[in-house]
C-alpha atoms as a PDB file:
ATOM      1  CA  UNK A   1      74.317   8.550 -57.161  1.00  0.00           C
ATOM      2  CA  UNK A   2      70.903   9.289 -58.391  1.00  0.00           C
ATOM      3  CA  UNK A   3      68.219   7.419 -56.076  1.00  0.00           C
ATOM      4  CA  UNK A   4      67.610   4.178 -57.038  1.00  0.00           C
ATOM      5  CA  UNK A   5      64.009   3.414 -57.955  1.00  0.00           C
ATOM      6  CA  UNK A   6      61.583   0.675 -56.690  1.00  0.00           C
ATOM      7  CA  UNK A   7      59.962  -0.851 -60.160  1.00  0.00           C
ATOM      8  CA  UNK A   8      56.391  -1.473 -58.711  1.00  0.00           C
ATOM      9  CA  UNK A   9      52.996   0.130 -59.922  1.00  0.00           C
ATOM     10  CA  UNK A  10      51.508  -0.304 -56.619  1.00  0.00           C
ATOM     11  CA  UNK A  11      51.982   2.202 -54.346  1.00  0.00           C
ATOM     12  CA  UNK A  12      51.604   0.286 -50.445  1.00  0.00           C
ATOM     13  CA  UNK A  13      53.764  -2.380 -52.077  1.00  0.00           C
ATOM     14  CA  UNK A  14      56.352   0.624 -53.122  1.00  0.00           C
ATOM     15  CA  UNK A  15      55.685   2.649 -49.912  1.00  0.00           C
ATOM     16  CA  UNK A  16      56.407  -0.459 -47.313  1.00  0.00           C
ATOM     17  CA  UNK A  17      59.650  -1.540 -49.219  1.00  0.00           C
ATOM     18  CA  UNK A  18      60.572   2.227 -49.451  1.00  0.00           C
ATOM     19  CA  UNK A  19      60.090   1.998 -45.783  1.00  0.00           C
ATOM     20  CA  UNK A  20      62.139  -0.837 -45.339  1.00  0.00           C
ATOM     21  CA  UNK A  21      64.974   0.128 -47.007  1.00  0.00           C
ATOM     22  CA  UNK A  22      65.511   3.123 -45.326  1.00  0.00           C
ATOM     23  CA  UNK A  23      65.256   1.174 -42.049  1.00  0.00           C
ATOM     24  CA  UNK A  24      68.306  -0.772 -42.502  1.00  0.00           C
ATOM     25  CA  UNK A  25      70.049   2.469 -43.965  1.00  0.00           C
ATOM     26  CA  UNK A  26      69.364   2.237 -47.720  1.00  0.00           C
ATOM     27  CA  UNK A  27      67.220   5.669 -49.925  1.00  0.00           C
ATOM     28  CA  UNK A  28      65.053   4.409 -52.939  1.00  0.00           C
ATOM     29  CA  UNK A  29      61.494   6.226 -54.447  1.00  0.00           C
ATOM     30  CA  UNK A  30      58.591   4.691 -56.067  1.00  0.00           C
ATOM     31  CA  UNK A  31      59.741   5.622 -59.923  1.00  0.00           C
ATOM     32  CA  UNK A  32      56.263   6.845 -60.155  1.00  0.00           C
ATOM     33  CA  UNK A  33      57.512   9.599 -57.952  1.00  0.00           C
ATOM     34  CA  UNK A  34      59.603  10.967 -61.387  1.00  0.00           C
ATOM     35  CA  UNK A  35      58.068   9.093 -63.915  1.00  0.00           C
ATOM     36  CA  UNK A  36      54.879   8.480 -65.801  1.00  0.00           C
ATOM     37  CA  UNK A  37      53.665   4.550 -65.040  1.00  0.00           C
ATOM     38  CA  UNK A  38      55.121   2.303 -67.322  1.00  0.00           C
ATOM     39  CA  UNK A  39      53.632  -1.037 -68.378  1.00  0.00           C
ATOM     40  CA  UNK A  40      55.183  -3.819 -66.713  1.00  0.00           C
ATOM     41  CA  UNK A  41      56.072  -6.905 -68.918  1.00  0.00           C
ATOM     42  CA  UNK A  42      53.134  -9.640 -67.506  1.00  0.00           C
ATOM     43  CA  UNK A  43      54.300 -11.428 -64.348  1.00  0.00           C
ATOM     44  CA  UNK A  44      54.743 -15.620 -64.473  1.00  0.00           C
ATOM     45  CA  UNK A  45      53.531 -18.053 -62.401  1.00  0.00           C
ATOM     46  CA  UNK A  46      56.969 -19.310 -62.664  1.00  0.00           C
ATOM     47  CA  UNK A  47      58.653 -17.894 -59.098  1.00  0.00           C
ATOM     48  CA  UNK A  48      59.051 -15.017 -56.734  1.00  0.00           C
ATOM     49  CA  UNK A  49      62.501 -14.336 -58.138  1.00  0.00           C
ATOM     50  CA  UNK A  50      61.586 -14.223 -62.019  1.00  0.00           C
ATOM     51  CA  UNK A  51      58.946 -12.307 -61.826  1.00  0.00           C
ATOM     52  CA  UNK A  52      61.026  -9.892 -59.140  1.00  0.00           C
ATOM     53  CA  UNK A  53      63.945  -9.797 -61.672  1.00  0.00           C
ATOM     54  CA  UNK A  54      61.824  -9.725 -64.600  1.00  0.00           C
ATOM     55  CA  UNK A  55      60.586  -6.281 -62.905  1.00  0.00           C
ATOM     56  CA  UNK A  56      63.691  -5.085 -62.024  1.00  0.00           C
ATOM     57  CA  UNK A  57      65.324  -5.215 -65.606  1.00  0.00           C
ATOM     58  CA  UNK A  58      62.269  -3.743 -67.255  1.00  0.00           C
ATOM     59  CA  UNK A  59      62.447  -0.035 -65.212  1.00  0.00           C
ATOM     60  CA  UNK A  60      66.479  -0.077 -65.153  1.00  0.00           C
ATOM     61  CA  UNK A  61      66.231  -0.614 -68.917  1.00  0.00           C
ATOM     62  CA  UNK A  62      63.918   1.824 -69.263  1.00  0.00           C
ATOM     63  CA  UNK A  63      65.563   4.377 -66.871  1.00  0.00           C
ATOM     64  CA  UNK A  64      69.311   3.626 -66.926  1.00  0.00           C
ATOM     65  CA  UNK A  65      69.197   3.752 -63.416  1.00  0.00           C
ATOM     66  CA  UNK A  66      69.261   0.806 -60.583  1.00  0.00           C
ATOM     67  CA  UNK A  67      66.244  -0.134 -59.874  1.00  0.00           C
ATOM     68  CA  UNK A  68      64.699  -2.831 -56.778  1.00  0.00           C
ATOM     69  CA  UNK A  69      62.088  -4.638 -57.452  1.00  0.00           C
ATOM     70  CA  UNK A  70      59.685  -6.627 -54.697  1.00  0.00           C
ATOM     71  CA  UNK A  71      57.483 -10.270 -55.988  1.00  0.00           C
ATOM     72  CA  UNK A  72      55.666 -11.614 -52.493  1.00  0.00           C
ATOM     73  CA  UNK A  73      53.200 -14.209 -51.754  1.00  0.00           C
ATOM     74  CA  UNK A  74      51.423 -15.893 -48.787  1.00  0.00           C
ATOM     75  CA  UNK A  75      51.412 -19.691 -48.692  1.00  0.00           C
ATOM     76  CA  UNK A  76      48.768 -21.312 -46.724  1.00  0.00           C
ATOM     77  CA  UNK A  77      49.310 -25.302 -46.424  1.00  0.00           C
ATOM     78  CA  UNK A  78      45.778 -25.699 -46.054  1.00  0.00           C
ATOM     79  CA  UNK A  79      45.370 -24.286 -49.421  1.00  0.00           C
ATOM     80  CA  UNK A  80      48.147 -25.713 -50.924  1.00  0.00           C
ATOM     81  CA  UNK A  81      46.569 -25.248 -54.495  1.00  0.00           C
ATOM     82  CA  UNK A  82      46.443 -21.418 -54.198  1.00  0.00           C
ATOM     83  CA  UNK A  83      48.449 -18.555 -53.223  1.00  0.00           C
ATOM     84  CA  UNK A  84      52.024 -18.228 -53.427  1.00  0.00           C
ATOM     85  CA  UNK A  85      53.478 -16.732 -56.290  1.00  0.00           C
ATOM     86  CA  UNK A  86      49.889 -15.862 -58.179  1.00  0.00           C
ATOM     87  CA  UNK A  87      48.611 -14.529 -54.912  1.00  0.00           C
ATOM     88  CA  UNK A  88      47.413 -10.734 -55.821  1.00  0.00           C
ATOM     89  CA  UNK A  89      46.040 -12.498 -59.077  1.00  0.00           C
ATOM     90  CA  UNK A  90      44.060 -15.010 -57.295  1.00  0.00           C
ATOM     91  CA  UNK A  91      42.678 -12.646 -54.826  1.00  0.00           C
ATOM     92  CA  UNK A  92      41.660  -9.924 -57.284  1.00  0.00           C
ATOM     93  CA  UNK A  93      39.808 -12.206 -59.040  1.00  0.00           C
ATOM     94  CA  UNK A  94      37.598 -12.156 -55.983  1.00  0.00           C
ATOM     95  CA  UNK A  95      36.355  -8.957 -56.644  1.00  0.00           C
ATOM     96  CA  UNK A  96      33.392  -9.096 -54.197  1.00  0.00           C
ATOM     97  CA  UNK A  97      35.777  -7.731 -50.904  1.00  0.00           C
ATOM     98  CA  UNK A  98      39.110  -6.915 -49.613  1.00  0.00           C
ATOM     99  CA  UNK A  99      42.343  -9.296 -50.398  1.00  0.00           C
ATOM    100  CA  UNK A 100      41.877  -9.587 -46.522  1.00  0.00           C
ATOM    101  CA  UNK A 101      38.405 -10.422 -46.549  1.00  0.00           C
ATOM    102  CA  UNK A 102      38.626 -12.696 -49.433  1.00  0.00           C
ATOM    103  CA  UNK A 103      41.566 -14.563 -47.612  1.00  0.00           C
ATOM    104  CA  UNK A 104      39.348 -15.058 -43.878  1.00  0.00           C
ATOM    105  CA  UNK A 105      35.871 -16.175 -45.722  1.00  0.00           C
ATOM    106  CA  UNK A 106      38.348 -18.868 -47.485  1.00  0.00           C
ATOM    107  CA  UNK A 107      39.592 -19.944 -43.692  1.00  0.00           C
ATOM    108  CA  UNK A 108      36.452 -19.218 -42.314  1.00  0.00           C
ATOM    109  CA  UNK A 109      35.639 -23.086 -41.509  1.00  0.00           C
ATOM    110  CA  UNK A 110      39.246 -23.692 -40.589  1.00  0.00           C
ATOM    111  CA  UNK A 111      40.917 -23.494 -37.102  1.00  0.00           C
ATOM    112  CA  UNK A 112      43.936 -23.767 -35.205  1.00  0.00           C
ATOM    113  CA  UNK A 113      47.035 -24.729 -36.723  1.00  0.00           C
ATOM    114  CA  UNK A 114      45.180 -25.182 -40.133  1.00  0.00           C
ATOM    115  CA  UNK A 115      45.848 -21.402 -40.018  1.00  0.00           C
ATOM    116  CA  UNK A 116      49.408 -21.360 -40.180  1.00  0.00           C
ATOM    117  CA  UNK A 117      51.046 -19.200 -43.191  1.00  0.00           C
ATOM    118  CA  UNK A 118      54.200 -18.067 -44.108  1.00  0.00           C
ATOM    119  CA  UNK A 119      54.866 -14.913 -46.182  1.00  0.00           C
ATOM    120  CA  UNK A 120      57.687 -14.769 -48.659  1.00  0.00           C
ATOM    121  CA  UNK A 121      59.286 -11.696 -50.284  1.00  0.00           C
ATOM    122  CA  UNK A 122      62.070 -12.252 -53.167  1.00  0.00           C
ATOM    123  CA  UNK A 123      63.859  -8.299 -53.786  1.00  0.00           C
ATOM    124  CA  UNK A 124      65.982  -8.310 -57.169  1.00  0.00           C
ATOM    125  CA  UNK A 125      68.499  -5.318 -57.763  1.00  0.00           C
ATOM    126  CA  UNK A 126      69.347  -4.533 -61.145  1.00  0.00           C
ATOM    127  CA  UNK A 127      72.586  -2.133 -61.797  1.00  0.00           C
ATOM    128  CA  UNK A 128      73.398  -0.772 -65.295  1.00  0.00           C
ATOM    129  CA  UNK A 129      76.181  -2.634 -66.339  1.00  0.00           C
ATOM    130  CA  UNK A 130      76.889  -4.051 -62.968  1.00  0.00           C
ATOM    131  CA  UNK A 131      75.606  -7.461 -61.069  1.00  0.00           C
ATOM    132  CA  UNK A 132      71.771  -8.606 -60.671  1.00  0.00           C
ATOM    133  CA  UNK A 133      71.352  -9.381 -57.130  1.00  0.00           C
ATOM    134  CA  UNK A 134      68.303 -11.033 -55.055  1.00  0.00           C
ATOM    135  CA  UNK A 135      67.370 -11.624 -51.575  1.00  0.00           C
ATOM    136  CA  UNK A 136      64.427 -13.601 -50.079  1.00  0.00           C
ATOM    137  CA  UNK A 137      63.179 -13.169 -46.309  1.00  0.00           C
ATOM    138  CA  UNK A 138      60.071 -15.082 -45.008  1.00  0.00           C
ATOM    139  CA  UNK A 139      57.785 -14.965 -41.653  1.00  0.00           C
ATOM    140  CA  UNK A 140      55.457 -17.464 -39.847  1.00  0.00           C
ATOM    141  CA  UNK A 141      52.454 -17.333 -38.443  1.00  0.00           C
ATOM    142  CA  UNK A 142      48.539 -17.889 -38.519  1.00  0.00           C
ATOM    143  CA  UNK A 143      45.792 -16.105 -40.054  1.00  0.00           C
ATOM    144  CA  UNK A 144      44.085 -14.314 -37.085  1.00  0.00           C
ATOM    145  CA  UNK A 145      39.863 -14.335 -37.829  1.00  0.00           C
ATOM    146  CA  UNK A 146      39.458 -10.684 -38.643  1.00  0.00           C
ATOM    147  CA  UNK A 147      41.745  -7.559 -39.218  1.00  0.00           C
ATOM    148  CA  UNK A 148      43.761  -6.212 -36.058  1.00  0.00           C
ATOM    149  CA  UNK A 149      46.565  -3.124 -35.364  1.00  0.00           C
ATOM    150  CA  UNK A 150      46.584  -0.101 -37.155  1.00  0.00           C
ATOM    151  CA  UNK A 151      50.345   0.265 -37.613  1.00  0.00           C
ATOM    152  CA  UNK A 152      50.563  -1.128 -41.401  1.00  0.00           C
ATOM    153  CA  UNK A 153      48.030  -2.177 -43.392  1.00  0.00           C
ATOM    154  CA  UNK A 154      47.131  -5.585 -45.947  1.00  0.00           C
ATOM    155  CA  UNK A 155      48.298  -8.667 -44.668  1.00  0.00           C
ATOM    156  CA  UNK A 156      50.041  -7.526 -41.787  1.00  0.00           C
ATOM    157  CA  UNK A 157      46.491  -6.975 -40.060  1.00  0.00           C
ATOM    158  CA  UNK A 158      45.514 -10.475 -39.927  1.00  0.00           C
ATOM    159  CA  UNK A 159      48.893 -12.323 -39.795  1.00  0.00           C
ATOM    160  CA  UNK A 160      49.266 -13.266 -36.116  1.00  0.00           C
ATOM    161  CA  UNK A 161      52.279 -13.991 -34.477  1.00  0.00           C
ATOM    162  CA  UNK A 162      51.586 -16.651 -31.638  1.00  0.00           C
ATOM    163  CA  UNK A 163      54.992 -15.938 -29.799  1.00  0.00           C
ATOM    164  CA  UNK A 164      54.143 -12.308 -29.726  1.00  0.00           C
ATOM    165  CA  UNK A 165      50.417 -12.771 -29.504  1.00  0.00           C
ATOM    166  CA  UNK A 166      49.597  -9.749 -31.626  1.00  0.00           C
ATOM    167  CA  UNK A 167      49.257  -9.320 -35.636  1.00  0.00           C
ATOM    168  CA  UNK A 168      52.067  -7.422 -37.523  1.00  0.00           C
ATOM    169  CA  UNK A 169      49.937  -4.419 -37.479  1.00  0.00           C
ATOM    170  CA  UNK A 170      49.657  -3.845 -33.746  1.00  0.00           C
ATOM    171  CA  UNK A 171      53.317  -3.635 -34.022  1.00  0.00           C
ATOM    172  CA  UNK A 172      55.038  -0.383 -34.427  1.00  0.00           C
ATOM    173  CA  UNK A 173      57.747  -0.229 -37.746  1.00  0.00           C
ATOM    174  CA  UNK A 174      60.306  -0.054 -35.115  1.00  0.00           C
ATOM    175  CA  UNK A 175      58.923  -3.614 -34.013  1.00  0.00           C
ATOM    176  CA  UNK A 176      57.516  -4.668 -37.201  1.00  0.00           C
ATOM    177  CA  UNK A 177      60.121  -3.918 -39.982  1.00  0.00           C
ATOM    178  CA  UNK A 178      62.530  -6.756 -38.564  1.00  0.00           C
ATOM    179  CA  UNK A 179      60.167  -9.368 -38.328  1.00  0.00           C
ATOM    180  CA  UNK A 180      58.039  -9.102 -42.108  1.00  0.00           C
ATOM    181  CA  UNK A 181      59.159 -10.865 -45.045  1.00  0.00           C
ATOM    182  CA  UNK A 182      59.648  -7.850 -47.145  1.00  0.00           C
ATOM    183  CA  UNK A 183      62.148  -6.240 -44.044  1.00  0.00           C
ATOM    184  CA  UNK A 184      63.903  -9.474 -43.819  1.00  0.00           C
ATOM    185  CA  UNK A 185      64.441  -9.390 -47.421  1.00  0.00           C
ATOM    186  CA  UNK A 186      65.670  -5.420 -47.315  1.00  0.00           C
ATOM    187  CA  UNK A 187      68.060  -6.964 -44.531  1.00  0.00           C
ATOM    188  CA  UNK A 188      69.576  -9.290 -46.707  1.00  0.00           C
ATOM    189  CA  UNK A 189      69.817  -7.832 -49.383  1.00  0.00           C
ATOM    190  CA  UNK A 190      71.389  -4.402 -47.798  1.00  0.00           C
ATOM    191  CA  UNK A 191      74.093  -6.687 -46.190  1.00  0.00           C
ATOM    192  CA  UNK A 192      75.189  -8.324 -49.333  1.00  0.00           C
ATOM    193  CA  UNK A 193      75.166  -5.073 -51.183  1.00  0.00           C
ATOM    194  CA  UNK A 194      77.474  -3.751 -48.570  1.00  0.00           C
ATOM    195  CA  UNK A 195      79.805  -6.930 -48.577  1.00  0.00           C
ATOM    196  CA  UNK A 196      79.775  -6.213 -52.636  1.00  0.00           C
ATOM    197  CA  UNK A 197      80.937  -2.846 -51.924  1.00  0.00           C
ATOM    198  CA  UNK A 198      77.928  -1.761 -53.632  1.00  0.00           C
ATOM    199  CA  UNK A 199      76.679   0.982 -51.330  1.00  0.00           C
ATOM    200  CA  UNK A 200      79.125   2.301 -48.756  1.00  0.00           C
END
């Protein structure tokens, strides 16, 4: 089988789930890594898994091949107006710094368990004339007050884990991969694509 290809135009987005994947045993490539980039079709503010699917369909039509496709979010109760499924959006419109730094000068009068987040990650597998599949993993935690680790990189540097007591990023992948949303997600969705018979 050809490799399948990870429909994303960012490349840390396409580099961690590449990464994740092949953690729990499955080989995919950023399709920039064969192909020209493509113009997405605009993502909703609908839900993680339309806009994942939405994603999906787009390269596989365009390719013929399968292709995965990641839509993640933070949610922060505290800002329970913003975030979630527009969160890239929301933060790039806060062109002034960082996502990172835009997200700790929002908390910056905030405290304690007014901190807490949880990060979602939806994956959607389209197949040329076979099934759509999707898979959703999620992790919990607080928004630690400045970056920390060096491991990985975004929101892994500043999303603390208080049973741990260290950020995702001060954890190596070996550490890391099974406790992020995105490697939960890879998880998932490598198990049902197994049970389906899908990949051996």
């Amino acid at each position: 089988m050809s490799d399948w290809l990870i429909a994303s135009n960012n490349p840390f987005k396409a580099a961690d789930l590449q990464k994740d994947l092949a953690f729990f045993g499955l080989r995919a490539i950023p399709y920039t890594d064969c192909l020209a980039p493509l113009t997405f079709p605009a993502e909703t503010t609908t839900s993680y898994v339309t806009n994942a699917i939405t994603k999906a369909q787009f390269l596989s039509q365009q390719t013929g091949q399968t292709a995965i496709a990641d839509d993640s979010g933070i949610e922060i109760p505290i800002l329970a107006s913003h975030l979630g499924v527009t969160t890239k959006r929301e933060l790039h419109e806060k062109a002034n710094g960082s996502d990172n730094q835009t997200l700790l000068a929002w908390l910056a009068d905030y405290s304690g368990a007014d901190r807490s987040a949880t990060m979602r990650s939806t994956l959607a597998v389209v197949i040329p004339n076979g099934p759509t599949i999707t898979a959703t993993g999620s992790v919990t935690g607080q928004i630690a007050r400045h970056d920390l680790g060096s491991f990985s990189t975004g929101f892994d540097k500043i999303f603390w884990l208080p049973e741990l007591g260290k950020a995702l990023a001060e954890l190596p992948d070996s550490q890391r991969i099974p406790l992020t949303h995105r490697g939960r997600a890879a998880q998932q969705l490598i198990n049902m694509l197994r049970r389906k018979e899908l990949i051996p």
